[in-house]
Protein backbone atom coordinates (compact mmCIF):
# COMPACT_ATOMS: atom_id res chain seq x y z
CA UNK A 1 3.26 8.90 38.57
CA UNK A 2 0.23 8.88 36.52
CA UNK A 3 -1.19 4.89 36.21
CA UNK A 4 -1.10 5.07 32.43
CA UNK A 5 2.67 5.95 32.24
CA UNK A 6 3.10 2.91 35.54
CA UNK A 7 1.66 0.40 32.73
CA UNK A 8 4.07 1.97 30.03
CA UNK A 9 6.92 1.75 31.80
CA UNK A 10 6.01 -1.84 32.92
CA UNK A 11 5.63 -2.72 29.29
CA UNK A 12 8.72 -1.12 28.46
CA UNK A 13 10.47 -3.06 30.97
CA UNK A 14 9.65 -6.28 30.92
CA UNK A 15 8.69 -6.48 26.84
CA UNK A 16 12.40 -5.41 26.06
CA UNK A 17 13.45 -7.93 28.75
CA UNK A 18 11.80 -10.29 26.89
CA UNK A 19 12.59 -9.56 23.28
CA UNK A 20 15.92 -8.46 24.06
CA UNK A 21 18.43 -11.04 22.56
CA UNK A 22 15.63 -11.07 19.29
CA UNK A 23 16.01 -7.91 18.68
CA UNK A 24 19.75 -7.11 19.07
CA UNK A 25 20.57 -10.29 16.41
CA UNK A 26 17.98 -8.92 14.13
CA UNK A 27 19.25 -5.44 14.15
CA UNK A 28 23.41 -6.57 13.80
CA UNK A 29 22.45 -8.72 10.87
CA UNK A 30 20.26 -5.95 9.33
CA UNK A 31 23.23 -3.62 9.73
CA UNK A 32 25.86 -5.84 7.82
CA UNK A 33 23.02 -6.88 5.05
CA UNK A 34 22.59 -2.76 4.05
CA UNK A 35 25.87 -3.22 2.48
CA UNK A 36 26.39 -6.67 0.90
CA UNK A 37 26.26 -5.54 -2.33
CA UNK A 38 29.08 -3.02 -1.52
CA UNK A 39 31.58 -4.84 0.58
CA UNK A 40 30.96 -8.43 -1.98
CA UNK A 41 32.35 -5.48 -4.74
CA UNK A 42 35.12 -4.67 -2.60
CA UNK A 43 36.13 -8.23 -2.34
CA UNK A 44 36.08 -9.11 -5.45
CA UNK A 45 37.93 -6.83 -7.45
CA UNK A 46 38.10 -9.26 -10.42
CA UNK A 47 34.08 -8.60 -11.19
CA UNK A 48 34.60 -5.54 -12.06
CA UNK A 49 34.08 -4.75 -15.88
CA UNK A 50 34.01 -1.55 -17.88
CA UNK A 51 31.25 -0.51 -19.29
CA UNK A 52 32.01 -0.77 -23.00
CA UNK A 53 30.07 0.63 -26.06
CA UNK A 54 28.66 -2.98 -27.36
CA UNK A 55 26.04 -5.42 -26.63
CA UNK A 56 26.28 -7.58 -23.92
CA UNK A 57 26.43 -11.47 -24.62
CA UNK A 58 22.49 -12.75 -25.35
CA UNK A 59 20.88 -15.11 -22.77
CA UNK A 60 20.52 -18.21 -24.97
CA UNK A 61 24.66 -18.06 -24.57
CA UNK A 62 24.47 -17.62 -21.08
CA UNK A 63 22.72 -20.59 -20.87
CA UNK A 64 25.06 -22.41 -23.31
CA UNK A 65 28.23 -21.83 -21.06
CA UNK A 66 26.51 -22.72 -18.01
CA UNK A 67 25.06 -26.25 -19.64
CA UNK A 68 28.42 -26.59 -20.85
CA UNK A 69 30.60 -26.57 -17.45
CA UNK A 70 27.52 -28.44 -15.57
CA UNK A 71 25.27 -30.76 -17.83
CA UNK A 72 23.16 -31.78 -15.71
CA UNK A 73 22.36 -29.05 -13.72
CA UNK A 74 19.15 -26.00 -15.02
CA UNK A 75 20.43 -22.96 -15.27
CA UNK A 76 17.62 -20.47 -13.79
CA UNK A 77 18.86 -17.06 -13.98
CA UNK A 78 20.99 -14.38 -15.03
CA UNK A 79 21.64 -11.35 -12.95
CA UNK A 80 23.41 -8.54 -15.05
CA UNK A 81 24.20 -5.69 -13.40
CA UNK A 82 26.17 -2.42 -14.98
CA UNK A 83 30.14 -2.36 -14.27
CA UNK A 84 29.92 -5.67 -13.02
CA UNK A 85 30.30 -9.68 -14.23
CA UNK A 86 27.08 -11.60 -14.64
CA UNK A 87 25.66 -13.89 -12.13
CA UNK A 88 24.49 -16.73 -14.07
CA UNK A 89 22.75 -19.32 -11.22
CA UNK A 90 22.01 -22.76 -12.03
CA UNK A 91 20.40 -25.67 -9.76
CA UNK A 92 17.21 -25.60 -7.68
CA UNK A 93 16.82 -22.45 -5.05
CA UNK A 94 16.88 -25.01 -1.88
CA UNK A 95 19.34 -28.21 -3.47
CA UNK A 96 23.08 -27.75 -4.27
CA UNK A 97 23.40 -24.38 -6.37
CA UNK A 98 26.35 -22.80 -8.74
CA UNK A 99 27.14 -19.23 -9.51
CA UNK A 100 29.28 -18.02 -12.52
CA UNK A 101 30.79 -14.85 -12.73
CA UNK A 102 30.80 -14.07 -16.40
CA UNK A 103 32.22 -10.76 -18.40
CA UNK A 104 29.23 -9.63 -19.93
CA UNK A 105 31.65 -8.83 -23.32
CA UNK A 106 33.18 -11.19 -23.88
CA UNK A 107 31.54 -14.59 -22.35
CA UNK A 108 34.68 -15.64 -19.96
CA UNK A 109 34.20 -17.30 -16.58
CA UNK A 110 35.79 -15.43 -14.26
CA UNK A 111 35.07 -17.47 -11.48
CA UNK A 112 32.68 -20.32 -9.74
CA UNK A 113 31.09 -21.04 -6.80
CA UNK A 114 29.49 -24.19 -5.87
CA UNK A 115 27.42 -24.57 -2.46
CA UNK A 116 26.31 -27.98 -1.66
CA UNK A 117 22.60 -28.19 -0.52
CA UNK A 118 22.64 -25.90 3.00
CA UNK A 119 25.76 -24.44 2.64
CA UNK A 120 25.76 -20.70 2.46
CA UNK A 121 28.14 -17.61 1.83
CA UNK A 122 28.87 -15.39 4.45
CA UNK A 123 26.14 -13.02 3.59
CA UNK A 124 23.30 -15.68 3.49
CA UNK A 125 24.08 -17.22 6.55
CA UNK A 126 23.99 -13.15 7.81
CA UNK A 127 20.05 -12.92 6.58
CA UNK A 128 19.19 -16.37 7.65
CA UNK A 129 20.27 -14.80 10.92
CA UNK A 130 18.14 -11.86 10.19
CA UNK A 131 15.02 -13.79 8.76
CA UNK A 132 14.89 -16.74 11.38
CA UNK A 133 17.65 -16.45 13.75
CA UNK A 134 19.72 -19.83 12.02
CA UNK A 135 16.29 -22.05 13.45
CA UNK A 136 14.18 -24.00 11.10
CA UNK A 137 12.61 -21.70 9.42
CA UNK A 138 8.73 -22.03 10.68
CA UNK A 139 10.25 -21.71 14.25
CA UNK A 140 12.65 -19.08 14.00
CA UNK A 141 10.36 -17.11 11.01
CA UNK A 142 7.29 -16.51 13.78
CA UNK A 143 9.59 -14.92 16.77
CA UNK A 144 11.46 -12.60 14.17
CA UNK A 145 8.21 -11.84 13.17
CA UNK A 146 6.60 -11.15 16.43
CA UNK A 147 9.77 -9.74 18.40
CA UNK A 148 9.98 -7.07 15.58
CA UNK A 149 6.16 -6.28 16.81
CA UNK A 150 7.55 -6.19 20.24
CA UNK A 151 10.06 -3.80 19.13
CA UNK A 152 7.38 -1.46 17.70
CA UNK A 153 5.82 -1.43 20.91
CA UNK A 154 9.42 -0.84 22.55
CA UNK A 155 9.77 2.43 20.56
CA UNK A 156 6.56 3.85 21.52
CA UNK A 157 6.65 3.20 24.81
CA UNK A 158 10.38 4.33 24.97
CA UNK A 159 9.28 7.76 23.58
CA UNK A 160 6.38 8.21 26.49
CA UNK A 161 9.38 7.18 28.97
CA UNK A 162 11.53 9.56 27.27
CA UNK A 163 8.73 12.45 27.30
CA UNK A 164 9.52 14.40 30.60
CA UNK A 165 7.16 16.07 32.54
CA UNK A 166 8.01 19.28 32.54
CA UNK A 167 10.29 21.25 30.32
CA UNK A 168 13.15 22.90 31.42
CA UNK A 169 17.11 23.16 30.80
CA UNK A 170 17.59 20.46 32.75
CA UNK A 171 15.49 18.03 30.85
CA UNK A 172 16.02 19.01 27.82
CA UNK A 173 19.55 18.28 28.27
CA UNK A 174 19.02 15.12 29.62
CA UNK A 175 16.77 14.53 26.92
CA UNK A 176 18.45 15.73 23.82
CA UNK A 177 22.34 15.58 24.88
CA UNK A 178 24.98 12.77 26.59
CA UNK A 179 26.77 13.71 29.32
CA UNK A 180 30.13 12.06 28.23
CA UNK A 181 31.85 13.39 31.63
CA UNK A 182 29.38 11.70 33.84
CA UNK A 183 29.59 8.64 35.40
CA UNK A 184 29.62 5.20 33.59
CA UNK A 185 25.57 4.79 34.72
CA UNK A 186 24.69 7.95 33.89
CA UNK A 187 26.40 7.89 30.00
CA UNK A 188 24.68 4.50 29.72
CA UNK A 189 21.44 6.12 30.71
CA UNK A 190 22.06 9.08 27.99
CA UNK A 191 23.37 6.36 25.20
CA UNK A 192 19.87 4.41 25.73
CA UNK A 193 17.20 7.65 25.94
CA UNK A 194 19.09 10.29 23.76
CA UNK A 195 20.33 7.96 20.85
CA UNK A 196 16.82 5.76 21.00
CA UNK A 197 15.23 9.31 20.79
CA UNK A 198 17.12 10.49 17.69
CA UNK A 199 16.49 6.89 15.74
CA UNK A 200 13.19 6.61 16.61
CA UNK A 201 11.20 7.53 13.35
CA UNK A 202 14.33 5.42 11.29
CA UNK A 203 13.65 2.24 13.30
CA UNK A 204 10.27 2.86 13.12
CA UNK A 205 10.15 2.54 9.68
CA UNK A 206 12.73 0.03 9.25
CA UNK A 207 10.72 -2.06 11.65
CA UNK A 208 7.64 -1.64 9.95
CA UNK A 209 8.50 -2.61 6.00
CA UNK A 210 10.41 -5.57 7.74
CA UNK A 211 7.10 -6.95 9.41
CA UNK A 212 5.51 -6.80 5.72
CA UNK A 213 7.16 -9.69 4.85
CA UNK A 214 6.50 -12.14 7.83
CA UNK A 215 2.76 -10.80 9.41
CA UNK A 216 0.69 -11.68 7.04
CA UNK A 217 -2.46 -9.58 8.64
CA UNK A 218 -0.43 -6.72 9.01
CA UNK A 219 0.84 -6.77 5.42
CA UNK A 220 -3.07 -6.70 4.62
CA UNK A 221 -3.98 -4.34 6.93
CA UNK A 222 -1.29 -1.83 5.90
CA UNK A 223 -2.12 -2.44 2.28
CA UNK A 224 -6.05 -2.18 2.78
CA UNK A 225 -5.19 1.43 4.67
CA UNK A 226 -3.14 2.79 2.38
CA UNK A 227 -4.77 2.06 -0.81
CA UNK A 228 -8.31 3.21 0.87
CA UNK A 229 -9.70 -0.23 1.03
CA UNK A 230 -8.46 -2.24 -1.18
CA UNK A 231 -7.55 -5.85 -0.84
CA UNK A 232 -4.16 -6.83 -1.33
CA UNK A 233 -3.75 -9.63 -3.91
CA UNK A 234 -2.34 -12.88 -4.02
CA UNK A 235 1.05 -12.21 -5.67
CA UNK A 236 1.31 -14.10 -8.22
CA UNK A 237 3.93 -15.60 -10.19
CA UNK A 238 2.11 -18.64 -11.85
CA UNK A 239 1.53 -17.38 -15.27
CA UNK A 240 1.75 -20.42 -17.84
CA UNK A 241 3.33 -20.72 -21.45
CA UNK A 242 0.82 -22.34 -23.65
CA UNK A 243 2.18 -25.68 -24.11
CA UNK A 244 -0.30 -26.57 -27.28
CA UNK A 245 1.99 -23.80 -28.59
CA UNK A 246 4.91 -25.81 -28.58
CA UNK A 247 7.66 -25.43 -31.09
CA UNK A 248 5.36 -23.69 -33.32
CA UNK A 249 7.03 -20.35 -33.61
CA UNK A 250 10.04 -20.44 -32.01
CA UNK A 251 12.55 -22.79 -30.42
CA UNK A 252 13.31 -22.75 -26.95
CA UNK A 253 16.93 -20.66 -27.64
CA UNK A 254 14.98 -18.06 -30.11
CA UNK A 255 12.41 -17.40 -27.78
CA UNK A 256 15.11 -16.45 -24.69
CA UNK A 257 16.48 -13.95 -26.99
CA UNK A 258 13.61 -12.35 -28.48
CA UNK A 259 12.25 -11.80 -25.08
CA UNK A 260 15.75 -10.03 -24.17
CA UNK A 261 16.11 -8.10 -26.83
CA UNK A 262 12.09 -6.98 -26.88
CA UNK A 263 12.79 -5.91 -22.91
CA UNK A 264 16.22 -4.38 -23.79
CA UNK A 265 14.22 -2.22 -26.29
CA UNK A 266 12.55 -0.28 -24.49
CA UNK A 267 14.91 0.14 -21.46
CA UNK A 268 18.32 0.66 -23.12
CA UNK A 269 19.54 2.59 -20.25
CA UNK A 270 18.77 0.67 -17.49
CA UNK A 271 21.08 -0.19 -15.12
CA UNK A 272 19.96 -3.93 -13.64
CA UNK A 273 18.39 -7.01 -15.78
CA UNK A 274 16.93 -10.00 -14.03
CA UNK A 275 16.22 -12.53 -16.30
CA UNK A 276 14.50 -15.90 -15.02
CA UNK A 277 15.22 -18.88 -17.58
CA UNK A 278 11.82 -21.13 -18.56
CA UNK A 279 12.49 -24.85 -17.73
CA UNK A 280 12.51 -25.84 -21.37
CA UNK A 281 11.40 -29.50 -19.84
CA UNK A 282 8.63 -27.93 -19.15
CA UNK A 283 5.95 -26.95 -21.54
CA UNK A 284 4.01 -23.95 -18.95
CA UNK A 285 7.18 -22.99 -17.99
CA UNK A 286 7.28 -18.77 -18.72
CA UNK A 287 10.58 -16.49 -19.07
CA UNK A 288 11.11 -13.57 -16.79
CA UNK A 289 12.40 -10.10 -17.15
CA UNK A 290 12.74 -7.39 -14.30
CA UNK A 291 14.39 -4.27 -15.71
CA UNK A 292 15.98 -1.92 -12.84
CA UNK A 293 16.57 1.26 -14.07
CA UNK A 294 18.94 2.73 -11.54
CA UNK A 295 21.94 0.27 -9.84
CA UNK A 296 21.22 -0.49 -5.88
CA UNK A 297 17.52 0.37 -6.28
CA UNK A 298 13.84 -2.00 -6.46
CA UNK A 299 11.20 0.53 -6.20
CA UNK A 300 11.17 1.52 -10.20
CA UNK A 301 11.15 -1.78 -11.67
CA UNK A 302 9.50 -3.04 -14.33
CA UNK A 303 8.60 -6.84 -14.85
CA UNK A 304 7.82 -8.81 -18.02
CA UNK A 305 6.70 -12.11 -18.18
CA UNK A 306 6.67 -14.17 -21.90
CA UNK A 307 4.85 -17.35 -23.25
CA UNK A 308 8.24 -19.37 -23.65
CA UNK A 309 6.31 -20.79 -26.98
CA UNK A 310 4.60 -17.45 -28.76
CA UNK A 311 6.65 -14.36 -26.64
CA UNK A 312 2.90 -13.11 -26.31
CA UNK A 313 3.30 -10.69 -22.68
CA UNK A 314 1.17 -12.92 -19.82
CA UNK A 315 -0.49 -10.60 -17.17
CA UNK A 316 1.91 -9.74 -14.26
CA UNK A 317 1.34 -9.13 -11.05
CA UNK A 318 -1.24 -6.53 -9.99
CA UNK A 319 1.26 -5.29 -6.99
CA UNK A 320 4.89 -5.91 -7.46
CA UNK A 321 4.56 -6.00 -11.65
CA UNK A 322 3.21 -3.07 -11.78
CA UNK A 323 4.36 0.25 -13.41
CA UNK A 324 5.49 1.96 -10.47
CA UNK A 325 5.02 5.70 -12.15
CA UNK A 326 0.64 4.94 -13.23
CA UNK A 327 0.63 3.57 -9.70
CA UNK A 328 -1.86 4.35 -7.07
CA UNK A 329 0.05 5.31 -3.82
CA UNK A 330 -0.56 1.95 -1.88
CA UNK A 331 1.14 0.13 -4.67
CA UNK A 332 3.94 2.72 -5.04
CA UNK A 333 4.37 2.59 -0.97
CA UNK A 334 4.10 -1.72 -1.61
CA UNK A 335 6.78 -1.33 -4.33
CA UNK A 336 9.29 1.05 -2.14
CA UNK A 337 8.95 -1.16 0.47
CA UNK A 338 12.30 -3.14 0.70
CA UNK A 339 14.02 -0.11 -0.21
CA UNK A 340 12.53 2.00 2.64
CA UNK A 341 13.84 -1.07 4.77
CA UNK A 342 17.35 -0.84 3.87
CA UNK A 343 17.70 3.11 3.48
CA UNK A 344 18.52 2.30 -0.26
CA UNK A 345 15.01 4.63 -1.32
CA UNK A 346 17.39 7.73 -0.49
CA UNK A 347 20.36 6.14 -2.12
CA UNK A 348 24.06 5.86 -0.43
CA UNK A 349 23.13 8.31 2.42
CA UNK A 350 19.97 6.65 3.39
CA UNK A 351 21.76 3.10 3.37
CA UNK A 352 24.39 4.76 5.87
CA UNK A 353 20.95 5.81 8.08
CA UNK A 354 19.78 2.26 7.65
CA UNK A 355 23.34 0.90 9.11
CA UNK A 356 23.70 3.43 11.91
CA UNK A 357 20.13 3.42 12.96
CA UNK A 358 20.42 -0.99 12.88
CA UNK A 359 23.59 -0.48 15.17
CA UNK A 360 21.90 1.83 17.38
CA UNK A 361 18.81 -0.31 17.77
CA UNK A 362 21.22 -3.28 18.07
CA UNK A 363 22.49 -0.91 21.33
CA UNK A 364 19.33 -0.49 22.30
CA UNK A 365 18.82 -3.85 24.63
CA UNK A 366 22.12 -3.67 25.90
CA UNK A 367 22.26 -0.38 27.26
CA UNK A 368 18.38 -1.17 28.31
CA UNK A 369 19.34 -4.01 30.28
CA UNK A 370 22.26 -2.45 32.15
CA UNK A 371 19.96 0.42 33.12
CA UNK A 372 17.87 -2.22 34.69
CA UNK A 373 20.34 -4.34 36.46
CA UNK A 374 21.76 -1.46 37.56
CA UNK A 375 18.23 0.06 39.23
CA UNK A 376 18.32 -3.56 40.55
CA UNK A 377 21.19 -4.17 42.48
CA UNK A 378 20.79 -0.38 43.72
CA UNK A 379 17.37 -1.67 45.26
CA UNK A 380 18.93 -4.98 47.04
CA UNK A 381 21.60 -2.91 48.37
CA UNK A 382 18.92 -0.32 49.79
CA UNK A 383 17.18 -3.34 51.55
CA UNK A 384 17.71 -4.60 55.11
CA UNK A 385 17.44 -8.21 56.42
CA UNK A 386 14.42 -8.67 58.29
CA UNK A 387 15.44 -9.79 62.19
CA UNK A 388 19.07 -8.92 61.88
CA UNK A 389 19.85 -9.77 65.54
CA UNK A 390 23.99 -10.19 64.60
CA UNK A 391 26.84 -8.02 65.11
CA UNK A 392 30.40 -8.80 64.14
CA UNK A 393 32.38 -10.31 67.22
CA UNK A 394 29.12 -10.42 69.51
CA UNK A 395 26.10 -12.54 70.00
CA UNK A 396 22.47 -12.15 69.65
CA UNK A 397 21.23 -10.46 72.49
CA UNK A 398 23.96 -7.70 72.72
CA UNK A 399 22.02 -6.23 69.82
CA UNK A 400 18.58 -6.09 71.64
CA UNK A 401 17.28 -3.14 73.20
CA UNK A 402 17.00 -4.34 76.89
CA UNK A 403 13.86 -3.34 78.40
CA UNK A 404 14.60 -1.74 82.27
CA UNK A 405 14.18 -4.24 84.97
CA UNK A 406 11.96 -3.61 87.90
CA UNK A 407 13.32 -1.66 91.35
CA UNK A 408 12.13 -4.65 93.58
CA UNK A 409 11.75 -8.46 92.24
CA UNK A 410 10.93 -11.05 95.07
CA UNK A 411 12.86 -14.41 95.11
CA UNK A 412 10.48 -17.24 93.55
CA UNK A 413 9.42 -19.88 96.25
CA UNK A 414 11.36 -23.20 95.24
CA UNK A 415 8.55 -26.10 95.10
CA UNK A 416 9.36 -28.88 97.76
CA UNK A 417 11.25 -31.90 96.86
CA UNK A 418 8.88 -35.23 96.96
CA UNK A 419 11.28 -37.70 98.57
């Protein structure tokens, strides 16, 4: 064996030793977060609405049922979605927090959920598990982080393990096909090469758009590459309302409309509406709109962002606001990146690759480690005590090889006694 494929297989061995436990929660929580949206519809039944020919219900009342049921909490946003209630969300995003499901027709509650500050849904405490492994979150952010790096390095190396030597019927079975018949070793063996080999590229890229949130000198670098040099800018989402403006034009409720029904406009058949509520308490606060034009994907959006005082358009951000269709290709790539994460840039099939893929990569250390333990024990077994003098029932020297004894051996002289 070749020393450069000795140092990959070291690497490959001891790196998914290493990252092991990392990677397998990262990739089971990955595989249940691809379909939250679908199973939280399945659920709840009751959040299902019709689409009807009519407007739906403007955000200023939106904001007037939710101040309603909880004075003294802000209401912050409004996500309405087509065929389904509205998620109106009041409170801060880390203290106590309330969601109303509301029928976008007709204004009724349909239900509420209050979380008291750290308490999560079953889904959140899922990608809290995928984000920082349920540690605080500048511990547990860095090692999801890095491990997914390690994992990177896991695939690559696993392909030049994978890679035989020579090509012939033999390999390529072993290589491309599991020998279900075989023994359990030998199926565990085929499970971690064959099914690594076939979700390679998938976990590849899954890997890669995940790290793009965490690494911050990889999310450069990858940006800088793929827009031929550029730098990747702050993203920013500090644009101010003029607040000598004040009550000059409009009043707090007008303004929250207009900008609605300016975004609704000009995308009448969009699918998705995210719509971020100024703090009227404050006078810089802005109001933002995020327009999805098909249901389940991110790439395509549009964002608008509105003085809260004069509904004059403030600049957006040079990445993430912009038009994805006039963009250059390392914005578009930017902008498809959490859908190329969770399959949902192909639509329903690609979020069933996502899931399989995450299980399989989820498999991936397990089957990994038995192949190891199993070369392990195979090794002690091989080995022989050093100085094993013992056999059962006898003593020590029975087991030596006696060396022959001389034909003639004189008597030895006894010394005289002193009296």
């Amino acid at each position: 064996m070749s020393t450069f494929r000795k140092i990959n297989n070291w690497l490959h061995l001891w790196l998914g030793l290493a990252s092991g436990i990392i990677v397998f929660i990262v990739c089971v929580t990955g595989c249940i977060w691809v379909f939250n949206e679908e199973i939280t519809g399945l659920m709840e039944p009751e959040t299902r609405v019709e689409r009807q020919d009519k407007p739906v219900i403007m955000p200023s009342q939106l904001m007037k049922i939710g101040s309603t049921l909880y004075p003294d909490v802000k209401v912050s946003y409004a996500n309405y979605q087509q065929g389904r209630a509205i998620n109106l969300g009041l409170g801060e995003r880390r203290g106590p927090n309330i969601t109303l499901k509301i029928n976008p027709y007709t204004g009724e509650v349909i239900s509420k959920e209050v979380h008291k500050k750290g308490e999560t849904n079953f889904f959140r405490w899922v990608l809290n598990g995928h984000r920082f492994l349920w540690m605080p979150f500048e511990i547990g952010r860095p090692i999801v982080n890095y491990g997914t790096l390690i994992f990177v390095i896991l695939l690559i190396t696993g392909l030049v393990w994978w890679y035989p030597k020579k090509w012939t019927k033999s390999t390529r079975d072993k290589s491309f096909k599991i020998k279900w018949d075989g023994s359990f070793k030998r199926v565990n063996l085929d499970l971690h090469n064959v099914l690594g080999f076939y979700s390679l590229l998938f976990l590849l890229a899954i890997a890669m758009t995940g790290m793009v949130y965490g690494i911050k000198w990889y999310s450069e670098g990858l940006y800088w590459v793929t827009s031929g040099g550029e730098s990747l800018p702050g993203r920013d989402r500090e644009a101010n309302s003029d607040s000598l403006m004040a009550h000059k034009f409009y009043t707090p409720q007008q303004a929250i409309d207009k900008a609605w029904t300016t975004v609704i406009a000009k995308h009448p058949k969009s699918e998705g509406f995210y719509y971020s509520f100024p703090d009227t308490a404050k006078a810089k606060s802005a109001i933002f709109v995020t327009i999805y034009p098909n249901s389940g994907q991110f790439y395509n959006n549009k964002s608008y962002t509105f003085d809260q005082h004069t509904l004059k358009e403030l600049p957006r951000d040079k990445v993430y606001g912009a038009t994805y269709d006039g963009a250059p290709f390392g914005t578009k790539l930017r902008k498809m990146n959490y859908d190329i994460h969770v399959g949902s840039i192909l639509g329903f099939p690609g979020k069933v690759l996502a899931f399989l893929s995450s299980l399989i990569g989820a498999s991936l250390p397990v089957t990994g480690f038995l192949v190891w333990w199993g070369k392990r024990n195979k090794k002690d077994k091989k080995k022989t005590p050093k100085n094993s003098n013992k056999s059962a029932g006898g003593s020590p020297d029975e087991n030596l090889v006696s060396k022959p004894r001389p034909k003639f051996q004189p008597a030895m002289k006894k010394a005289p006694v002193n009296g």
